[in-house]
PDB file of N, CA and C in Angstrom:
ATOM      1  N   UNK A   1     110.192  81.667 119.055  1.00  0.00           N
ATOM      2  CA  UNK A   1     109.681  82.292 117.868  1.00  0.00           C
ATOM      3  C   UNK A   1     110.468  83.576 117.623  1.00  0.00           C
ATOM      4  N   UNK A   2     110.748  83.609 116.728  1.00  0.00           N
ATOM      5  CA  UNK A   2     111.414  84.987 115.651  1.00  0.00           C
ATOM      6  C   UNK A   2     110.262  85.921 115.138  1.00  0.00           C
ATOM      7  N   UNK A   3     110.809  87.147 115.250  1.00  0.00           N
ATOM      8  CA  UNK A   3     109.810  88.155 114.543  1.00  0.00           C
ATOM      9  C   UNK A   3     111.026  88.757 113.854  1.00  0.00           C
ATOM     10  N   UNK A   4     110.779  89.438 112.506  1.00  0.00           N
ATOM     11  CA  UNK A   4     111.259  90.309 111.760  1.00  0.00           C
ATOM     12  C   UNK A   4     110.957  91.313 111.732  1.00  0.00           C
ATOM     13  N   UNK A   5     111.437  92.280 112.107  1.00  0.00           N
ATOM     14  CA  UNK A   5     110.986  94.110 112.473  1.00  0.00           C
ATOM     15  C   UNK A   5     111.149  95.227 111.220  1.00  0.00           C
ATOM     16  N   UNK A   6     112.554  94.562 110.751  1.00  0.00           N
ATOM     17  CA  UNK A   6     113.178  95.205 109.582  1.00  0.00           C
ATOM     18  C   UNK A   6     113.883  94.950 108.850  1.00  0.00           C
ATOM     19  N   UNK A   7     113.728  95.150 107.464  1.00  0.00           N
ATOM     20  CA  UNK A   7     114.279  94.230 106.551  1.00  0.00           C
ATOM     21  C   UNK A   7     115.537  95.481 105.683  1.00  0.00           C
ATOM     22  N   UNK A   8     116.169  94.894 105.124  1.00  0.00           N
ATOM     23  CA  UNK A   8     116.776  95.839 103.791  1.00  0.00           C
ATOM     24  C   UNK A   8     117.516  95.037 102.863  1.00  0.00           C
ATOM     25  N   UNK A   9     117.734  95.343 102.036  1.00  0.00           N
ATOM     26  CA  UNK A   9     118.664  95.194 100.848  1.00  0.00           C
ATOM     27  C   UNK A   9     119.325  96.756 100.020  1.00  0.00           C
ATOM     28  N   UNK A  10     120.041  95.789  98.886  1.00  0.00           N
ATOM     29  CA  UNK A  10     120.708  97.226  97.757  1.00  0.00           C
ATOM     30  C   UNK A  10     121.180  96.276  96.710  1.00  0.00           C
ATOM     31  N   UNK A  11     121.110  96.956  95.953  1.00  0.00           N
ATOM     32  CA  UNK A  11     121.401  96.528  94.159  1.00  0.00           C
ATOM     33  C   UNK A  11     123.033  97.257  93.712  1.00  0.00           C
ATOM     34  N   UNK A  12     123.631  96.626  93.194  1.00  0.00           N
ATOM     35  CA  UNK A  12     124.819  96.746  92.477  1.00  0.00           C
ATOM     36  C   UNK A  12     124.444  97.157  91.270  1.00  0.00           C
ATOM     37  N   UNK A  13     124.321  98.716  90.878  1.00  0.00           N
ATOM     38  CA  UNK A  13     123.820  99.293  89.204  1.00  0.00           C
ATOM     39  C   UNK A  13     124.966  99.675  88.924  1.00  0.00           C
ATOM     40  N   UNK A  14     125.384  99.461  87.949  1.00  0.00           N
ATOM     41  CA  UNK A  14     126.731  99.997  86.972  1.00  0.00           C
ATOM     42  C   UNK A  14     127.813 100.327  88.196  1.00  0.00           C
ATOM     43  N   UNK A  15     128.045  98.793  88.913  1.00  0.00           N
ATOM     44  CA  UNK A  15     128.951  99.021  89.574  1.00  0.00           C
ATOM     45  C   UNK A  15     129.060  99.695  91.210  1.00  0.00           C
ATOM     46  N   UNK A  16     127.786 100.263  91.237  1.00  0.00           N
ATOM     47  CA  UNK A  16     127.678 101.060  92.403  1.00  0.00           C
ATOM     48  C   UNK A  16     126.724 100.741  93.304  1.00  0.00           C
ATOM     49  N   UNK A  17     126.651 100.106  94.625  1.00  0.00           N
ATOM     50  CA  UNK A  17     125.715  99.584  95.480  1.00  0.00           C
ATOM     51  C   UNK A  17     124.594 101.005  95.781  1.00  0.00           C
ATOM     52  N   UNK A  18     123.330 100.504  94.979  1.00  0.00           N
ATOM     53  CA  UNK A  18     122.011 101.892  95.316  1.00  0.00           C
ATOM     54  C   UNK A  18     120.802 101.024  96.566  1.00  0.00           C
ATOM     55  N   UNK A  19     120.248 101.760  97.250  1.00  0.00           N
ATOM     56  CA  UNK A  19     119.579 101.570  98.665  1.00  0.00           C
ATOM     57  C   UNK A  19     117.907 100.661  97.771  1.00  0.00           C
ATOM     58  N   UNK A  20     117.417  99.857  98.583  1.00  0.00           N
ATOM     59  CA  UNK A  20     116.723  99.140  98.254  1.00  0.00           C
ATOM     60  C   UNK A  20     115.222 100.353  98.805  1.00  0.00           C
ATOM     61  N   UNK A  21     114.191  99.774  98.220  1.00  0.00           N
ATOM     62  CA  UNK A  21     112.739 100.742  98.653  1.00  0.00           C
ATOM     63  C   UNK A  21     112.478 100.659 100.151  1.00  0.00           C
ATOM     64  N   UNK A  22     112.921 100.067 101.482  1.00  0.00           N
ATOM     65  CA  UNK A  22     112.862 100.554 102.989  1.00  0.00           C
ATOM     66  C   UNK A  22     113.618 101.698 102.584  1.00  0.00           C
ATOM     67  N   UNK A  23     115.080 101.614 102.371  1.00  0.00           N
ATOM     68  CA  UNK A  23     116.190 102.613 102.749  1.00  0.00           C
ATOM     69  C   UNK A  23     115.189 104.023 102.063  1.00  0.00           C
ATOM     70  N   UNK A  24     115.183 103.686 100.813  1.00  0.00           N
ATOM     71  CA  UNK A  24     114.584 104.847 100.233  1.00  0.00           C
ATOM     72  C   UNK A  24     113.502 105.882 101.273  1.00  0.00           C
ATOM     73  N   UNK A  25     112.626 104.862 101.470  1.00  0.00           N
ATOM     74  CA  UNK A  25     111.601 105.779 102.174  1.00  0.00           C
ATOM     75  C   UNK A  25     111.906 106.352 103.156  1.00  0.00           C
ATOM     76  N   UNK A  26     112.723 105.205 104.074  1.00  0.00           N
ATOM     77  CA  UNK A  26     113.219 106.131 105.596  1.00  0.00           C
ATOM     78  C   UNK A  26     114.072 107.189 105.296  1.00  0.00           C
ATOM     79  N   UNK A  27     114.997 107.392 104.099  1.00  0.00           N
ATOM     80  CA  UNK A  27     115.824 108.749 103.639  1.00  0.00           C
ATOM     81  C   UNK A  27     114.673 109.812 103.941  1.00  0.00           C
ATOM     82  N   UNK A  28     113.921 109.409 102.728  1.00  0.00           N
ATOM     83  CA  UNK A  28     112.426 110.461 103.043  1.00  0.00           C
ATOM     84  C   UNK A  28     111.857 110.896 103.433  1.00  0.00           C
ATOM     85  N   UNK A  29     111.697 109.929 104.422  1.00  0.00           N
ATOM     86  CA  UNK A  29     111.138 110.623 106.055  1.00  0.00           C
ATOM     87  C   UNK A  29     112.176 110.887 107.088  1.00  0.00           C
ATOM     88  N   UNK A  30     113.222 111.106 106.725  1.00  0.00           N
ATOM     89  CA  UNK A  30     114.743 111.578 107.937  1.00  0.00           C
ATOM     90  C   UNK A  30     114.320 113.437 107.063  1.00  0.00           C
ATOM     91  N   UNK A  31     114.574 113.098 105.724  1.00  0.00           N
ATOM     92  CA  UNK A  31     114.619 114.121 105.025  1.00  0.00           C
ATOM     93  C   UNK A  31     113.359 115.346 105.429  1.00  0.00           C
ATOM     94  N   UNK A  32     112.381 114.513 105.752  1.00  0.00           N
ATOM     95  CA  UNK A  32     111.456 115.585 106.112  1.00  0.00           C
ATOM     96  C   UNK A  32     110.349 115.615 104.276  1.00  0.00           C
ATOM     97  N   UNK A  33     110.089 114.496 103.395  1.00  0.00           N
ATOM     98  CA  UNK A  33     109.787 114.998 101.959  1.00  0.00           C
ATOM     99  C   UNK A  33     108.815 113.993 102.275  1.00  0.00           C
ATOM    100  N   UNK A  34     108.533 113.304 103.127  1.00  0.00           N
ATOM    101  CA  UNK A  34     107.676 111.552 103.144  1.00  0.00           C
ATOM    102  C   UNK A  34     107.234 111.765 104.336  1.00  0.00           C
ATOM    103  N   UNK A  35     105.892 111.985 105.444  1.00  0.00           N
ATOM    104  CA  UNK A  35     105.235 111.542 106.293  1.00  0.00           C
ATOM    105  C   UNK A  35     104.589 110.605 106.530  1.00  0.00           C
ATOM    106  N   UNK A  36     105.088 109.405 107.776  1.00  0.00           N
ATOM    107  CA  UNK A  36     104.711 108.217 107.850  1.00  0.00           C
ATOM    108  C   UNK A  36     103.460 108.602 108.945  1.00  0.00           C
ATOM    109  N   UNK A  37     102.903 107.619 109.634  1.00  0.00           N
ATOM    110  CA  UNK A  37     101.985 107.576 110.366  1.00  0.00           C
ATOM    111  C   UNK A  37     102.426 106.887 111.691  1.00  0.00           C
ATOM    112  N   UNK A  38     101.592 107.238 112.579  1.00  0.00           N
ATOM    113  CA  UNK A  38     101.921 106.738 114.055  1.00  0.00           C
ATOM    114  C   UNK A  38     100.697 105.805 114.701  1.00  0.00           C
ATOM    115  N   UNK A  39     101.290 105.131 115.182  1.00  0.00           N
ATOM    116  CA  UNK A  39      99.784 104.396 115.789  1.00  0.00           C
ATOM    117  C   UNK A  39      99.464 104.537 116.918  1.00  0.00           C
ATOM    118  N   UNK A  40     100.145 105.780 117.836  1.00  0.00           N
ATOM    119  CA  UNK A  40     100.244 106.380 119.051  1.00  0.00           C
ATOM    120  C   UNK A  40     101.296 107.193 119.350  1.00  0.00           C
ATOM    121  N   UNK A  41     100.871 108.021 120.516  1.00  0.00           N
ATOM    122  CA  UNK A  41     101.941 109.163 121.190  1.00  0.00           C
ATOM    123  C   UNK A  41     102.839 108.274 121.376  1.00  0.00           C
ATOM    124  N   UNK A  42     104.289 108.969 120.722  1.00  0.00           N
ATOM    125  CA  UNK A  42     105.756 108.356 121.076  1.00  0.00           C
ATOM    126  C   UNK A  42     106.014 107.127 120.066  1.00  0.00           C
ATOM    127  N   UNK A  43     104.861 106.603 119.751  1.00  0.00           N
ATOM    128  CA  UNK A  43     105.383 105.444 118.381  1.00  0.00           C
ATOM    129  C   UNK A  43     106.096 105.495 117.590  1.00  0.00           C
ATOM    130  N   UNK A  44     107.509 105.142 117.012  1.00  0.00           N
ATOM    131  CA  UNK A  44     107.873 105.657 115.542  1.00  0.00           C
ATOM    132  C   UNK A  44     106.570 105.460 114.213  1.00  0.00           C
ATOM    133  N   UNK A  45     106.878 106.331 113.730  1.00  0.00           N
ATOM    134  CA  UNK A  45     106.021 106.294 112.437  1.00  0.00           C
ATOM    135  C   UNK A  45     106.416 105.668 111.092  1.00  0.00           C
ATOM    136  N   UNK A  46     105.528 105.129 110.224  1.00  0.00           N
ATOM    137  CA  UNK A  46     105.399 104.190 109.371  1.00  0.00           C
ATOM    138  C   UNK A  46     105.443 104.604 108.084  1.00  0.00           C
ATOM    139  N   UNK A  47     105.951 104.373 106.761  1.00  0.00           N
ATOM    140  CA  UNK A  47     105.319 104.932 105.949  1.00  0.00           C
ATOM    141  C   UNK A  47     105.272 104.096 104.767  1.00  0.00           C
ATOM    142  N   UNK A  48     105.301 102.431 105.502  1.00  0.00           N
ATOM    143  CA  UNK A  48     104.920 101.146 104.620  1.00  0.00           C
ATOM    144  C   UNK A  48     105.094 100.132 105.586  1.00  0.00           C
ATOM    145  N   UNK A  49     103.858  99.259 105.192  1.00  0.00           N
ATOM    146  CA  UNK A  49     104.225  97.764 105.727  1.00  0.00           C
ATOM    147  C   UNK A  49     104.267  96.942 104.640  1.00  0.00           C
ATOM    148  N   UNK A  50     105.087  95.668 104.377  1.00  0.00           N
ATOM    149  CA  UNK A  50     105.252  95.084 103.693  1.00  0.00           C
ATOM    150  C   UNK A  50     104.760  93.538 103.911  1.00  0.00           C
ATOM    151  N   UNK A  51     104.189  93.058 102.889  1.00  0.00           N
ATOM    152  CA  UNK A  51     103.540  91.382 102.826  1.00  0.00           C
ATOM    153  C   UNK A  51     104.629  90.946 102.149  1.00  0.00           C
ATOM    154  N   UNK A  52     103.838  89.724 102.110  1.00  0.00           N
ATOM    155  CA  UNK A  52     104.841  88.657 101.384  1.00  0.00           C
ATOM    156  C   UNK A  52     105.271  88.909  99.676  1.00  0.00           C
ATOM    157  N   UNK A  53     103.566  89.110  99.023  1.00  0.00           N
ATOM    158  CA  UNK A  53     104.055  90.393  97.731  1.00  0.00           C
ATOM    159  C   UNK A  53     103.285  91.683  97.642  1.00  0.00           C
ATOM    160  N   UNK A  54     103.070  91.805  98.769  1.00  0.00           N
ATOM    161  CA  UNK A  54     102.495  93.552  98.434  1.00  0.00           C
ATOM    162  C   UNK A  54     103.067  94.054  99.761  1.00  0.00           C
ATOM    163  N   UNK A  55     102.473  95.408  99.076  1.00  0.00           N
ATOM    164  CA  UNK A  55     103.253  96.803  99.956  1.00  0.00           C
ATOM    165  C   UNK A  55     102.010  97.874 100.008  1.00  0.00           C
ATOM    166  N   UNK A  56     101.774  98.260 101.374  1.00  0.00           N
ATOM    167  CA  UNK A  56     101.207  99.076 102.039  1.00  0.00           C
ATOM    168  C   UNK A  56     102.019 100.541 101.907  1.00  0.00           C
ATOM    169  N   UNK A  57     101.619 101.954 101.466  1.00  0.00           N
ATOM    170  CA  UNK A  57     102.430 103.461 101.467  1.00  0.00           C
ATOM    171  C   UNK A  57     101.180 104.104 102.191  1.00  0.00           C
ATOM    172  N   UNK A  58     101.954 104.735 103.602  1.00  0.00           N
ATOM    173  CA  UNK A  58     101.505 105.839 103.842  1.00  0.00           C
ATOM    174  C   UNK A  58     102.117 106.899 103.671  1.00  0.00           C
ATOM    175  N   UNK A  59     101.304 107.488 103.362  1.00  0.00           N
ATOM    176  CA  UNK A  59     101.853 109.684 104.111  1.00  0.00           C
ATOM    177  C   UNK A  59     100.292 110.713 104.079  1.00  0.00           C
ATOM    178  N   UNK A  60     101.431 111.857 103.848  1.00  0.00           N
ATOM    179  CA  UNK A  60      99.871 112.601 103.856  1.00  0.00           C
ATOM    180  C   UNK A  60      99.243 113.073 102.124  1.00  0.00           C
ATOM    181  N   UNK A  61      97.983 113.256 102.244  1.00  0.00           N
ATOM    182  CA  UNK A  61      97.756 113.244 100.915  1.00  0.00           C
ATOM    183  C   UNK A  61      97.761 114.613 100.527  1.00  0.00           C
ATOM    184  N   UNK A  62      99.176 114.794  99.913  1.00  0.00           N
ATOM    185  CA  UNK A  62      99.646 116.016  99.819  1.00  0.00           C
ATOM    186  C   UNK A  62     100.200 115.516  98.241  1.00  0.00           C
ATOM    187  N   UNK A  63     100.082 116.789  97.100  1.00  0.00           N
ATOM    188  CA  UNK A  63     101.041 116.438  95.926  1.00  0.00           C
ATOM    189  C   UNK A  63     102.164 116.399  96.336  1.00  0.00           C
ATOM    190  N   UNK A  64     103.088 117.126  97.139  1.00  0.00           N
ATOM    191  CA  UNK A  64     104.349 117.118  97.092  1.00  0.00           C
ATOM    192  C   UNK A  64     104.697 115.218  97.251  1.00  0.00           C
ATOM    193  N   UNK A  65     103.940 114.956  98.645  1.00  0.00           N
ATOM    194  CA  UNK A  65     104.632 113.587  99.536  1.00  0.00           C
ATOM    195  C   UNK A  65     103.787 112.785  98.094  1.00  0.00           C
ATOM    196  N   UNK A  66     103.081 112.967  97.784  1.00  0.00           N
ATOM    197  CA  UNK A  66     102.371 112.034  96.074  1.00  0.00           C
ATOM    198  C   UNK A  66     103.621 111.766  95.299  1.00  0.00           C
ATOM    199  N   UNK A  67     104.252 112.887  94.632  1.00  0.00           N
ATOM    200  CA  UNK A  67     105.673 112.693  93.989  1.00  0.00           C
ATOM    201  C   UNK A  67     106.466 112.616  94.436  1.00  0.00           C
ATOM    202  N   UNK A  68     106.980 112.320  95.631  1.00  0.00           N
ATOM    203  CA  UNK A  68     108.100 111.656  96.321  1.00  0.00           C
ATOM    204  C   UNK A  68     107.984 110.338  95.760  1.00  0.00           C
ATOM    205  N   UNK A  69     106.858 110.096  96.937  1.00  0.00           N
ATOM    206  CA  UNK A  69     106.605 108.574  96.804  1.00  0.00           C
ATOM    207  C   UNK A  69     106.556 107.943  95.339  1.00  0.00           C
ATOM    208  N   UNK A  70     106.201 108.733  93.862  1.00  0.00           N
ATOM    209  CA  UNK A  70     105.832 108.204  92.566  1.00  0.00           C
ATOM    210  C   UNK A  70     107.563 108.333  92.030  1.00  0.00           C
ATOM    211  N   UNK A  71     108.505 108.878  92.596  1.00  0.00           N
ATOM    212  CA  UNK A  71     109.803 109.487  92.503  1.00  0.00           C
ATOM    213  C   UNK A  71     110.954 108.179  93.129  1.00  0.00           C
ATOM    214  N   UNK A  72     109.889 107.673  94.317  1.00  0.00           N
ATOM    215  CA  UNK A  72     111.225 106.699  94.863  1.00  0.00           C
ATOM    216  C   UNK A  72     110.560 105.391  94.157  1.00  0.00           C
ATOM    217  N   UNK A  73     109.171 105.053  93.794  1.00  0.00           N
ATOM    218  CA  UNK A  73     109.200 103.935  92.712  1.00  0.00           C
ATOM    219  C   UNK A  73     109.326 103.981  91.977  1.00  0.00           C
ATOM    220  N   UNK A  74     109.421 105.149  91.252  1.00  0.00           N
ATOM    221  CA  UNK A  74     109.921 104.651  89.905  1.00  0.00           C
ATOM    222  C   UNK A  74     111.999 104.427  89.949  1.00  0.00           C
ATOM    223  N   UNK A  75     112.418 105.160  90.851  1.00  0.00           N
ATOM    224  CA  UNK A  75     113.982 104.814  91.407  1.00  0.00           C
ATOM    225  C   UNK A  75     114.322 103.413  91.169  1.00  0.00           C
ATOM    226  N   UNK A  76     113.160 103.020  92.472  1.00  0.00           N
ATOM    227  CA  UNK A  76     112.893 101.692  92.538  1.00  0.00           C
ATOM    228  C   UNK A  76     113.137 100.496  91.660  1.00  0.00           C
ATOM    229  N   UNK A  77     112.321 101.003  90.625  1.00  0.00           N
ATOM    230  CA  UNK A  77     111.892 100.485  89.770  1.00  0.00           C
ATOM    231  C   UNK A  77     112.905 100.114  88.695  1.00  0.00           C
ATOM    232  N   UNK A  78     113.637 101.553  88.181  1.00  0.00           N
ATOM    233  CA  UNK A  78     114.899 101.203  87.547  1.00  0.00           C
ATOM    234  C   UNK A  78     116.343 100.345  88.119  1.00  0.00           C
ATOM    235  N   UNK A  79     116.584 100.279  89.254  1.00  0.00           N
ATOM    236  CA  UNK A  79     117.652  99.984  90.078  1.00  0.00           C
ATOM    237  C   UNK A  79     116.961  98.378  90.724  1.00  0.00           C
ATOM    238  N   UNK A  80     115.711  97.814  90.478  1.00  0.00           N
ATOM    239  CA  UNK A  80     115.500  96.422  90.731  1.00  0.00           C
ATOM    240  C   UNK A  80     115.227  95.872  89.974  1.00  0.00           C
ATOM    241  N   UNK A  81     114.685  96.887  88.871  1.00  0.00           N
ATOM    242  CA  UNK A  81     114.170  95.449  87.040  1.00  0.00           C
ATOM    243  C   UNK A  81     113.027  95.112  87.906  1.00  0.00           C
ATOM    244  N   UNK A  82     112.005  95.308  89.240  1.00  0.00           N
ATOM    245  CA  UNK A  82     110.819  95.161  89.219  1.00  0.00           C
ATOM    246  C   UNK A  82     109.847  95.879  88.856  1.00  0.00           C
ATOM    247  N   UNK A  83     108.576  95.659  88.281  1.00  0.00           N
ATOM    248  CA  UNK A  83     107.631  96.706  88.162  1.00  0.00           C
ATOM    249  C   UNK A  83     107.137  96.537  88.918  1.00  0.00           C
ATOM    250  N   UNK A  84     106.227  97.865  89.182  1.00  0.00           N
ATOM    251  CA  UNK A  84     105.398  98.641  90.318  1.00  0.00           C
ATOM    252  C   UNK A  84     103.959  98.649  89.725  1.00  0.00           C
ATOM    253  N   UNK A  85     102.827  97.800  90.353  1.00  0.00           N
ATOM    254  CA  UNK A  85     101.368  97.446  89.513  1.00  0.00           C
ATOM    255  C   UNK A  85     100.925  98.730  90.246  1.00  0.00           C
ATOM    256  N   UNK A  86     100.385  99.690  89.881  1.00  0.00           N
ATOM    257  CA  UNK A  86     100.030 100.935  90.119  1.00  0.00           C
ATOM    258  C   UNK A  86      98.513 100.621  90.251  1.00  0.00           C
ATOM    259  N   UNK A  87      98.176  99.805  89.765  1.00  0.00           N
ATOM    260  CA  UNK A  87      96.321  99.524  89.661  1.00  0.00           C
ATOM    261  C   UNK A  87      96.145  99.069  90.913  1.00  0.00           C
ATOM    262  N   UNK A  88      96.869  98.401  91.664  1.00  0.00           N
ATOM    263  CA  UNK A  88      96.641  97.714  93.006  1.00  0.00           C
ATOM    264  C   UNK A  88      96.264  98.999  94.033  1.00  0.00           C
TER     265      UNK A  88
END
């Protein structure tokens, strides 16, 4: 049996390969602008799990890490032609 740990992709926009929504977030949280969560001392921390079509966001509920996160979907958003159901 196979497990998948981590996934990525990137989009070709006007020519130029841009980072898919993993890359994005982990920038974010290297950056120090996105706090993921831990599920124990020494765990790396999380700051999405992903289903088959949905997506789990953590951080802290802070405005700043709020507009990150509303900042890298809408990124997202332009650079995949997917929309983001915000009601979910």
């Amino acid at each position: 049996m196979c497990i998948v740990s981590s996934v990525s992709c990137s989009f070709i926009v006007n020519g130029a390969p841009t980072a898919g929504l993993t890359a994005r977030l982990h920038r974010a949280e290297e950056r120090k602008v996105l706090t993921g969560v831990k599920i124990s001392k020494g765990s790396p921390s999380t700051s999405h799990i992903l289903f088959v079509d949905d997506t789990l966001f953590f951080s802290k509920a802070s405005e700043k890490e709020v507009t990150t996160m509303e900042k890298i979907l809408e990124d997202y958003e332009l650079a995949s032609g997917q929309k983001i159901n915000m009601s979910k």
